[in-house]
Protein backbone atom coordinates (compact mmCIF):
# COMPACT_ATOMS: atom_id res chain seq x y z
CA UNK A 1 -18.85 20.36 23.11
CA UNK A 2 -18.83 21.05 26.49
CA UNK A 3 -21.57 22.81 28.49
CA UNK A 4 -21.93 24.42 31.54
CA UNK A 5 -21.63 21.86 34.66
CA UNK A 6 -18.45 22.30 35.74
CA UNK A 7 -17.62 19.60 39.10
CA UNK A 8 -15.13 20.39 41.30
CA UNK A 9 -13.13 17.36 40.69
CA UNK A 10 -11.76 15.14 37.62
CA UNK A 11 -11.94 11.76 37.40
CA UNK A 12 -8.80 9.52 35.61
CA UNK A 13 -10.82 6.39 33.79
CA UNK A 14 -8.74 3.81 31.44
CA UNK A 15 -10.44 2.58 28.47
CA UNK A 16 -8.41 -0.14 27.54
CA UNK A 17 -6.11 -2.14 26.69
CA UNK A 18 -8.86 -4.59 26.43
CA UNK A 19 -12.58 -2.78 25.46
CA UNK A 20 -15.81 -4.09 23.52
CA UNK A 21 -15.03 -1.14 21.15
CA UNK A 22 -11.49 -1.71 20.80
CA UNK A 23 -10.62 -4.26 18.29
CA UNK A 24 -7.07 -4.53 19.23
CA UNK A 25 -5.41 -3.73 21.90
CA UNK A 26 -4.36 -0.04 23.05
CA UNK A 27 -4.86 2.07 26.38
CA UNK A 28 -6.24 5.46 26.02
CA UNK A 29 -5.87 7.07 29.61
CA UNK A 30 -8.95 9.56 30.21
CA UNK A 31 -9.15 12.75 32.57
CA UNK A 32 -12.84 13.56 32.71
CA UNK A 33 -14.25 16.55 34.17
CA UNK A 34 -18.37 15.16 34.59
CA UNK A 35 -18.40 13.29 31.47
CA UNK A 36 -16.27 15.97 29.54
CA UNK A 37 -12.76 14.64 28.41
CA UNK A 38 -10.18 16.85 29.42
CA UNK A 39 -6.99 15.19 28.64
CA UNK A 40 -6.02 11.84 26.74
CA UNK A 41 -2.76 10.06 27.11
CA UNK A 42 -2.42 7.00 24.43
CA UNK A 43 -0.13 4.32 24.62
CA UNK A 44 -0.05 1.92 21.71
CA UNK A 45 2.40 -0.38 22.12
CA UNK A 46 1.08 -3.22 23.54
CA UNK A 47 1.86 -5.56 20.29
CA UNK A 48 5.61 -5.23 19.39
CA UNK A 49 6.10 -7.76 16.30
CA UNK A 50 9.83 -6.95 15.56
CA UNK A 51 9.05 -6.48 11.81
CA UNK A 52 11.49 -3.81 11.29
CA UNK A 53 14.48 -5.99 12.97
CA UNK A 54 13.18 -8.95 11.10
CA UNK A 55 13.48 -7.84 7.82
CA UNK A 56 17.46 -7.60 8.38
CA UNK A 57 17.67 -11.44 9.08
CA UNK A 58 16.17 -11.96 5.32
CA UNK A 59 16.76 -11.28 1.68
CA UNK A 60 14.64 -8.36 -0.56
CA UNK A 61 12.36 -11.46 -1.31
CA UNK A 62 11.79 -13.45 1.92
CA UNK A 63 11.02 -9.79 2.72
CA UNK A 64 7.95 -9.05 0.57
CA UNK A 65 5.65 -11.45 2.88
CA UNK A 66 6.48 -10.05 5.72
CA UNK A 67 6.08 -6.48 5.13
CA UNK A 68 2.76 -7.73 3.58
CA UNK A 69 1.89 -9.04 6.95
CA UNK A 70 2.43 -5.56 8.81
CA UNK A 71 -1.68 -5.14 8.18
CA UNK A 72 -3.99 -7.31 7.42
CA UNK A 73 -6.52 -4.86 5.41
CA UNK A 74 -3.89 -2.62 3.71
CA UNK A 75 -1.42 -5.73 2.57
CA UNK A 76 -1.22 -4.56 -1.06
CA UNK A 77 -0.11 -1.05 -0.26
CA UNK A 78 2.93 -2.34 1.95
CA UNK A 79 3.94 -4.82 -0.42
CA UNK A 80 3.84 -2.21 -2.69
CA UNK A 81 6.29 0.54 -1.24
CA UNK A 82 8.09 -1.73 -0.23
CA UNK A 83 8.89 -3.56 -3.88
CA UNK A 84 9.12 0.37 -5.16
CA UNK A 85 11.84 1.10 -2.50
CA UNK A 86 13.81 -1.65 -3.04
CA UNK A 87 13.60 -1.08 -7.15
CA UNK A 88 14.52 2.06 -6.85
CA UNK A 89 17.47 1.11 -3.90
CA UNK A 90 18.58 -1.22 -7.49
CA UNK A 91 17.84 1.07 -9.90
CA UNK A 92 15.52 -0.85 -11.89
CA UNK A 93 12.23 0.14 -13.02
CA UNK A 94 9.16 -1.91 -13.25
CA UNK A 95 7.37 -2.73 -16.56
CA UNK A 96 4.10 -0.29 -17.39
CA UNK A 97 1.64 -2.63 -17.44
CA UNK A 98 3.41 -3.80 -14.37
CA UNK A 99 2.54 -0.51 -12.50
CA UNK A 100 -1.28 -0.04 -14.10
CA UNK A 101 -1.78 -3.67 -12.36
CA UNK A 102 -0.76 -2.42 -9.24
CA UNK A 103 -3.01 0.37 -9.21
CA UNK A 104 -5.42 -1.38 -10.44
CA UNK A 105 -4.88 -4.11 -7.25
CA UNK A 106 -4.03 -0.97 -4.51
CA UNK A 107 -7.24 1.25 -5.68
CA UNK A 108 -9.57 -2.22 -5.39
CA UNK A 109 -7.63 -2.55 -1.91
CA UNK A 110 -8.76 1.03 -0.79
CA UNK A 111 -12.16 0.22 -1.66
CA UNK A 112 -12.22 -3.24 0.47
CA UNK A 113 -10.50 -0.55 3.45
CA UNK A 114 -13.29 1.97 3.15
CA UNK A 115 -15.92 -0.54 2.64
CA UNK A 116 -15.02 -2.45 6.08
CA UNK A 117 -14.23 1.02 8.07
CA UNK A 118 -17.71 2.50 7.23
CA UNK A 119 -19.53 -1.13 8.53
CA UNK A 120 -17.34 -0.72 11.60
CA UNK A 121 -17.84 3.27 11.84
CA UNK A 122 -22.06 2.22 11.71
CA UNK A 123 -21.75 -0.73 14.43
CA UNK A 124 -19.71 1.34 16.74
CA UNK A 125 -22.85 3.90 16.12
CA UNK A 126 -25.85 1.00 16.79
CA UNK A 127 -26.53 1.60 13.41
CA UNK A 128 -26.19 -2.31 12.20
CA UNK A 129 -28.52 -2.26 9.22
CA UNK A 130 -25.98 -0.06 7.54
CA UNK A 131 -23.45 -2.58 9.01
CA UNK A 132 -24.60 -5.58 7.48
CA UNK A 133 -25.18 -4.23 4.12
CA UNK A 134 -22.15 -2.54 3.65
CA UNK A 135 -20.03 -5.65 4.62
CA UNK A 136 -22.14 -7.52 2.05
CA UNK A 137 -21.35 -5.38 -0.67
CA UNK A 138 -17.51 -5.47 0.72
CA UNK A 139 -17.77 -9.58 -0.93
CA UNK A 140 -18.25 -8.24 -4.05
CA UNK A 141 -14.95 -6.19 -3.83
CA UNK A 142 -12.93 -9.14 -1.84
CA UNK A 143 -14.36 -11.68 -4.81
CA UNK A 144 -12.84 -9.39 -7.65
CA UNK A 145 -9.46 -9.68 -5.23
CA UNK A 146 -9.63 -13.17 -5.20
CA UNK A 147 -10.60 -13.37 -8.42
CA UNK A 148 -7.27 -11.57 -9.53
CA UNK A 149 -4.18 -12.90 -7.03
CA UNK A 150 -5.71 -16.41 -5.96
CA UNK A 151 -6.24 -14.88 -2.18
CA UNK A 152 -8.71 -12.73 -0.43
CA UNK A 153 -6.63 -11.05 2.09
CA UNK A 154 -2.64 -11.27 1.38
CA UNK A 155 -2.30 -11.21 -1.89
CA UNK A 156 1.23 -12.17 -2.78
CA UNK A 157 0.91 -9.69 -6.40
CA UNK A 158 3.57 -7.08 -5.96
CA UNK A 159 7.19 -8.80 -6.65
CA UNK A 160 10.41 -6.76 -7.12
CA UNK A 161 10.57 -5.70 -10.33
CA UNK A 162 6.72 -5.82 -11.41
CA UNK A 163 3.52 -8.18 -10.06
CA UNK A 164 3.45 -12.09 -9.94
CA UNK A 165 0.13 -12.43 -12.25
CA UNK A 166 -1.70 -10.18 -15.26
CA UNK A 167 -4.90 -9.27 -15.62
CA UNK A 168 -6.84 -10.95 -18.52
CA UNK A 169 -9.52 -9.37 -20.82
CA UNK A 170 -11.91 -11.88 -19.35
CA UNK A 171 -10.87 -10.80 -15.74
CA UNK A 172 -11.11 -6.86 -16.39
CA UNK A 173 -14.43 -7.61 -17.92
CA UNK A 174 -15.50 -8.92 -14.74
CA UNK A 175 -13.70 -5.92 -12.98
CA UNK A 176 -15.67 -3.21 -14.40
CA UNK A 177 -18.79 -5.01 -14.30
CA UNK A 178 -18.37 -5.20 -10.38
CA UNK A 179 -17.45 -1.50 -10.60
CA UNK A 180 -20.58 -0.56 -12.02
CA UNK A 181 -22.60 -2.44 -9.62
CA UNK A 182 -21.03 -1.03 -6.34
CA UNK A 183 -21.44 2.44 -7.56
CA UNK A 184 -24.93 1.82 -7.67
CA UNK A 185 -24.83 0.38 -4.51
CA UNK A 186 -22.34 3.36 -2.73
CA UNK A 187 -25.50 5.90 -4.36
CA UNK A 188 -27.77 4.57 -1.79
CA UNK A 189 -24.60 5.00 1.28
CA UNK A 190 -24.11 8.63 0.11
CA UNK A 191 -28.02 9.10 0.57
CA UNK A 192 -27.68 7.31 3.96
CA UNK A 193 -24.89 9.47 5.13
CA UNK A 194 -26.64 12.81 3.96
CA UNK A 195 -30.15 12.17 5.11
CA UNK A 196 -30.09 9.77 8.04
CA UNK A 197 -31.42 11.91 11.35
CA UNK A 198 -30.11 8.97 13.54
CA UNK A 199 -26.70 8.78 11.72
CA UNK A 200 -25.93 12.33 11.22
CA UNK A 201 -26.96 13.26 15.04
CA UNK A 202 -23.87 11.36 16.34
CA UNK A 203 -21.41 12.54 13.97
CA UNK A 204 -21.96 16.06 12.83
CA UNK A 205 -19.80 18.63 14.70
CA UNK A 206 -18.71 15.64 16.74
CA UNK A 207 -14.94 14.88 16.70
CA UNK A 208 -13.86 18.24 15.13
CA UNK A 209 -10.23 18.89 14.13
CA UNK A 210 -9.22 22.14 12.24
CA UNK A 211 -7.48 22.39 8.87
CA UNK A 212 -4.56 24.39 11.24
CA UNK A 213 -4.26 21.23 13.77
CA UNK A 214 -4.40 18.52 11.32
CA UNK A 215 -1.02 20.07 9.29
CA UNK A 216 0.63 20.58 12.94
CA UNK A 217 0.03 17.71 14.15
CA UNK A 218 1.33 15.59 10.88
CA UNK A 219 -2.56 14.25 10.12
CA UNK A 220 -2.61 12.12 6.90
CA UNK A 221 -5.20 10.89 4.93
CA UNK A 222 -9.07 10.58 5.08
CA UNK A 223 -7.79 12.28 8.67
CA UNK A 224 -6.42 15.07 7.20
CA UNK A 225 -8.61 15.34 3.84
CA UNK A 226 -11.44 15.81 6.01
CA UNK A 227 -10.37 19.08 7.64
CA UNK A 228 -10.54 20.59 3.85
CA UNK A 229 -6.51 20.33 3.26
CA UNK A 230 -6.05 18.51 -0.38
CA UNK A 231 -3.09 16.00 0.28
CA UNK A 232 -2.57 12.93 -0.69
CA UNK A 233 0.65 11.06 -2.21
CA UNK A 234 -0.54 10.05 -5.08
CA UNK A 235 -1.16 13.10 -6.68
CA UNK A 236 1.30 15.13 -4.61
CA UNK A 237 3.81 12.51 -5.59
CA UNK A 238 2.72 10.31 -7.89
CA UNK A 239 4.27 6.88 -7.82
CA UNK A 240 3.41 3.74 -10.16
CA UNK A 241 1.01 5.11 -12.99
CA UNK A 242 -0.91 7.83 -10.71
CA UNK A 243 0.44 10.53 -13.17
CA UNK A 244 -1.08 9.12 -15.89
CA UNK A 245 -4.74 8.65 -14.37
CA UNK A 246 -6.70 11.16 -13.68
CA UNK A 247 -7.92 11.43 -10.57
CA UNK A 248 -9.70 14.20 -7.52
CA UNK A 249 -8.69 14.25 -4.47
CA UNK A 250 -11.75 14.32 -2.12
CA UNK A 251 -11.54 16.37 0.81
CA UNK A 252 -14.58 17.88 2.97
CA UNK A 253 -14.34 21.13 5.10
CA UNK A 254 -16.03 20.46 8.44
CA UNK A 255 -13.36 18.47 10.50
CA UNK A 256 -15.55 16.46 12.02
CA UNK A 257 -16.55 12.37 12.21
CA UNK A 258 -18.92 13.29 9.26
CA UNK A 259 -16.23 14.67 7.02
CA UNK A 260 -14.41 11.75 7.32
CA UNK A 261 -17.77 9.30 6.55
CA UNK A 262 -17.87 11.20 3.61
CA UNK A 263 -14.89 11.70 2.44
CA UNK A 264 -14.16 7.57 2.26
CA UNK A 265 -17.46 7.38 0.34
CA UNK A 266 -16.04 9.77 -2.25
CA UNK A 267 -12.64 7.87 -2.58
CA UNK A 268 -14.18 4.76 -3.21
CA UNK A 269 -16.22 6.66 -6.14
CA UNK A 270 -12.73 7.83 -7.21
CA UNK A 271 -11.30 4.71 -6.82
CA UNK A 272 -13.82 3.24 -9.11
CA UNK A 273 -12.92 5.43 -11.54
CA UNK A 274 -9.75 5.06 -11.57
CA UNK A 275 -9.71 1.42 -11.88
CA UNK A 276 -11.81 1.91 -14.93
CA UNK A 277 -9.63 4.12 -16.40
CA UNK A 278 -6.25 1.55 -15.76
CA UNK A 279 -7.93 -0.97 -17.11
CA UNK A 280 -9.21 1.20 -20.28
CA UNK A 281 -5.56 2.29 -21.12
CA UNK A 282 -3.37 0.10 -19.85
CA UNK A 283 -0.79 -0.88 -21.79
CA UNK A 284 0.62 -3.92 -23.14
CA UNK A 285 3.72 -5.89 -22.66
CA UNK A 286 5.96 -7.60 -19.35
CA UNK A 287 4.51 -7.53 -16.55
CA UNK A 288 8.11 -8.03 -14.38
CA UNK A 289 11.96 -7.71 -15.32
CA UNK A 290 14.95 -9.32 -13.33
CA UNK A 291 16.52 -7.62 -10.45
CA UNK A 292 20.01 -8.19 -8.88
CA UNK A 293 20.19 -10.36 -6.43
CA UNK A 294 22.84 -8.08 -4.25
CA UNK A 295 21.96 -4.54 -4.29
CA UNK A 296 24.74 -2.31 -3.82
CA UNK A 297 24.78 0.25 -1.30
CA UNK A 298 22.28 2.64 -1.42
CA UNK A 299 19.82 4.60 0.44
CA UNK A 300 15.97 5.51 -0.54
CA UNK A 301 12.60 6.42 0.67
CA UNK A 302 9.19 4.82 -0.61
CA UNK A 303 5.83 6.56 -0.15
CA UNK A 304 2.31 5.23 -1.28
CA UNK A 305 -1.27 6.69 -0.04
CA UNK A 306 -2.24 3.69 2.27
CA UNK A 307 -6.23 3.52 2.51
CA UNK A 308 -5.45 5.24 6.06
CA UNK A 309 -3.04 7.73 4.85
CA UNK A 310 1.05 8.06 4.11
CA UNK A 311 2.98 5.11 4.55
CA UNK A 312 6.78 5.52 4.14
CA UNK A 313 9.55 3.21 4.04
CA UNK A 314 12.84 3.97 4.44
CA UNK A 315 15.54 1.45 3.22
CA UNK A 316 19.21 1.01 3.27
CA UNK A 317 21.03 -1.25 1.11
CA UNK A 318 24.80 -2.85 2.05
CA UNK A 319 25.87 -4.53 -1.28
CA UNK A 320 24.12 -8.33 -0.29
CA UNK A 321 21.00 -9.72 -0.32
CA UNK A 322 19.91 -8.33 2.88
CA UNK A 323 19.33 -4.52 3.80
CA UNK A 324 21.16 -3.59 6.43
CA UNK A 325 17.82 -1.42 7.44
CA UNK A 326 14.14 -1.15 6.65
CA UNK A 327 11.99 1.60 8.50
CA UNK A 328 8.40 2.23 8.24
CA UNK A 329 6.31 4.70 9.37
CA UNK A 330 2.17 3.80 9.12
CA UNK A 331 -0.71 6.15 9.33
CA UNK A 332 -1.91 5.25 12.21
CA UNK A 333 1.11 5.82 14.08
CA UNK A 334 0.75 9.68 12.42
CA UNK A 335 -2.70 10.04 13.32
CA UNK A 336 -2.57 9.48 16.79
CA UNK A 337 -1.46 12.93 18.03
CA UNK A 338 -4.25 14.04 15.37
CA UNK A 339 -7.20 11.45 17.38
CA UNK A 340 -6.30 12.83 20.57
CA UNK A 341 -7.18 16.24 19.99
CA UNK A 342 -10.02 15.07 18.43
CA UNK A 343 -11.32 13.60 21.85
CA UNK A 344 -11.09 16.92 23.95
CA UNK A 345 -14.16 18.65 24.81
CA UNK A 346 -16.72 15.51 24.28
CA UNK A 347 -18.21 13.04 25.89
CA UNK A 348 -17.41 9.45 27.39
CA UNK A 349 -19.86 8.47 25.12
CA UNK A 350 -18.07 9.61 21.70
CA UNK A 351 -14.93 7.94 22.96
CA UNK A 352 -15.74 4.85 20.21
CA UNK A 353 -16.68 7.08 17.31
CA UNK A 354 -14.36 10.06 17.46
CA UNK A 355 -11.36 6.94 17.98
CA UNK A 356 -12.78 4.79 15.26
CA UNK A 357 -12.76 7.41 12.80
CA UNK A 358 -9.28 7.71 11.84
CA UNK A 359 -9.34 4.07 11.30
CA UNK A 360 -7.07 2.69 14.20
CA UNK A 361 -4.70 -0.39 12.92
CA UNK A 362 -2.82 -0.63 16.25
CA UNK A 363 -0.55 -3.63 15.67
CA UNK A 364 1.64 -2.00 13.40
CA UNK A 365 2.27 0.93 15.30
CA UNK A 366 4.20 -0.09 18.44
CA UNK A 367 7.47 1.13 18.96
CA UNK A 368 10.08 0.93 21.38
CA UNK A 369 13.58 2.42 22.21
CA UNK A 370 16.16 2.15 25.23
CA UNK A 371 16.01 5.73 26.59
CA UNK A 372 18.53 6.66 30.13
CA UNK A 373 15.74 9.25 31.62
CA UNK A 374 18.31 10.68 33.47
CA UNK A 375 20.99 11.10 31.12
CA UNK A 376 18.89 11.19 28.14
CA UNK A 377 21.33 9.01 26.53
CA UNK A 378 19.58 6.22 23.80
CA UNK A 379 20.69 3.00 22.32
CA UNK A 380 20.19 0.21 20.30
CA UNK A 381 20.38 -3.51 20.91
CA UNK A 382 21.66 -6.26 18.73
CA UNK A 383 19.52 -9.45 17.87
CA UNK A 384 21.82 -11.97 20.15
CA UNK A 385 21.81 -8.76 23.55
CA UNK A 386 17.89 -8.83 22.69
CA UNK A 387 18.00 -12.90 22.68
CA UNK A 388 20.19 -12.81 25.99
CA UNK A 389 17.49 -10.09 27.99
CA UNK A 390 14.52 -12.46 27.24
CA UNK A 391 15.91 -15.08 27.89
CA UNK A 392 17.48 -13.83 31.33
CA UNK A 393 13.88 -12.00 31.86
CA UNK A 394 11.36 -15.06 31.00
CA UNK A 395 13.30 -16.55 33.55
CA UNK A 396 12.66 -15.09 36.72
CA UNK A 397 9.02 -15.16 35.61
């Protein structure tokens, strides 16, 4: 934390929206007192896709691939709430097998996630040995994906009403053999992460949050699991076949970048396990059933445990092939109150680390509403008053 040089002024320093150790873009506006953050102001939105306001111009199908294109890493999981709202918005519910392939798919997902954040979490530290191993390993998850849905990144699997393609003996043969081998290879991470001088000297007591601030400020996941507080979705609501598998919920008590390191290398040993286990029991039969095409009115929420935490949809049905409103709310966007108390009280030079360890995905969590800052008054815009403003702004330009 801070010591005891105390100048008489502060400094204001951007770091952003473009920065080597930003991979995409977001300004995090610094007060500094020496080389001592003070203060943070973040602001996100500097890539607005219009996802939300898209999904209204398309049916519950079109709508699948581009939810599934909100994040690149955590596809599955948004393809996957958002198939379980709108089931739920038509009352229809998915085959078993159907659901034991998805969390089959999701878990293998959150394993890919961890995999890639702990490479980035060791090159933001100089630690690229660790980097380059752990990415390697990452193939071995990313072939099994592949190896499954046809794709590496978007996947396409999750349909309304169940998943496109089942999982063959042959296939979960392969599955569990790749299991077994990156346990063996997470047993040498763990003794990395415990033992490492260089490692542990940049991330242990650095980036603290308490169990007390993480609940205020709406933390979720690793985030959250790291300040000691057990929460997560899956087993706090258990969606798809979660309440069928059993499962732990890691946590870890210190609150700092090292709680988090470790408490993704325990969910990838848990979602091992569980994989193992859905492919042990899972039972036979469909793997989809029909839905209506026009889903009456209705209104639902969907929640899943992304790799980064809660994601939530919120969905509202008018009777026709289109909803008349899809909302969604990512982890990121609910761990960025959480990050910046995270950064008060260290140094310039933890800015990467202490950032880097919630995860960041930044391009799904713009936002952006017409506010009167006098009145207060706030209002929405059509697609054709939107057309007519950028096209009357572009313009002048």
């Amino acid at each position: 934390m801070s010591g005891e040089y105390e100048p008489e002024s502060i400094f204001e320093i951007p770091v952003g929206p473009q920065h080597p150790a930003l991979k995409e873009p977001i300004l995090l506006h610094f007060k500094i007192e020496g080389d001592i953050i003070v203060d943070v102001i973040p602001r996100p939105a500097y890539t607005h896709r219009g996802i939300e306001k898209a999904t209204e111009a398309r049916n519950y199908i079109q709508n699948i691939y581009l939810c599934e294109r909100v994040c690149g890493i955590c596809s599955f999981i948004h393809t996957l709430v958002y198939t379980q709202g709108v089931e739920r918005l038509a009352e229809v519910e998915p085959p078993p097998r159907a659901k034991y392939i998805r969390v089959i798919v999701s878990e293998l997902e959150r394993i890919h996630s961890h995999a890639l954040w702990l490479g980035v979490a060791a090159h933001e530290l100089g630690f690229d040995t660790l980097f380059y191993y752990i990415w390697r390993d990452r193939e071995l998850v990313m072939d099994l994906l592949e190896l499954i849905t046809g794709n590496r990144v978007n996947y396409a699997m999750s349909t309304v009403g169940g998943v496109r393609r089942d999982i063959t003996d042959e296939v979960a043969h392969q599955i569990k053999k790749g299991m077994k081998i990156f346990r063996e290879r997470l047993d040498v991470y763990t003794e990395v992460v415990e033992q490492e001088p260089t490692l542990r000297k940049r991330v242990v007591d650095v980036g603290k949050l308490s169990p007390h601030d993480a609940v205020a400020l709406c933390a979720v996941g690793p985030t959250l699991r790291a300040t000691g507080v057990k929460r997560d979705v899956r087993a706090d609501d258990p969606y798809q076949a979660y309440d069928e598998i059993p499962f732990n919920v890691a946590t870890y008590h210190t609150g700092d970048v090292l709680a988090q390191i470790v408490v993704r290398v325990l969910e990838m040993y848990e979602a091992a396990n569980i994989i193992d286990y859905a492919l042990d029991h899972m039972p036979g039969g469909p793997i989809r059933v029909k839905v209506p095409w026009n889903i009456a009115p209705n209104e639902v929420i969907s929640r899943g445990e992304a790799p980064r935490g809660e994601l939530f949809y919120y969905f509202k049905s008018n009777g026709t092939e289109k909803p008349e409103r899809v909302k969604i709310r990512t982890p990121t966007l609910a761990n960025i109150p959480a990050v910046r108390q995270m950064l008060l009280g260290y140094h310039i030079a933890e800015i990467p680390i202490v950032f880097a360890s919630i995860d960041p995905c930044l391009s799904c969590t713009a936002r952006f509403s017409f506010i009167d800052v006098k009145t207060g008054k706030s209002w929405v815009w059509d697609r054709e008053q939107l057309r007519r403003y950028s096209l009357k702004w572009y313009g002048k330009q």
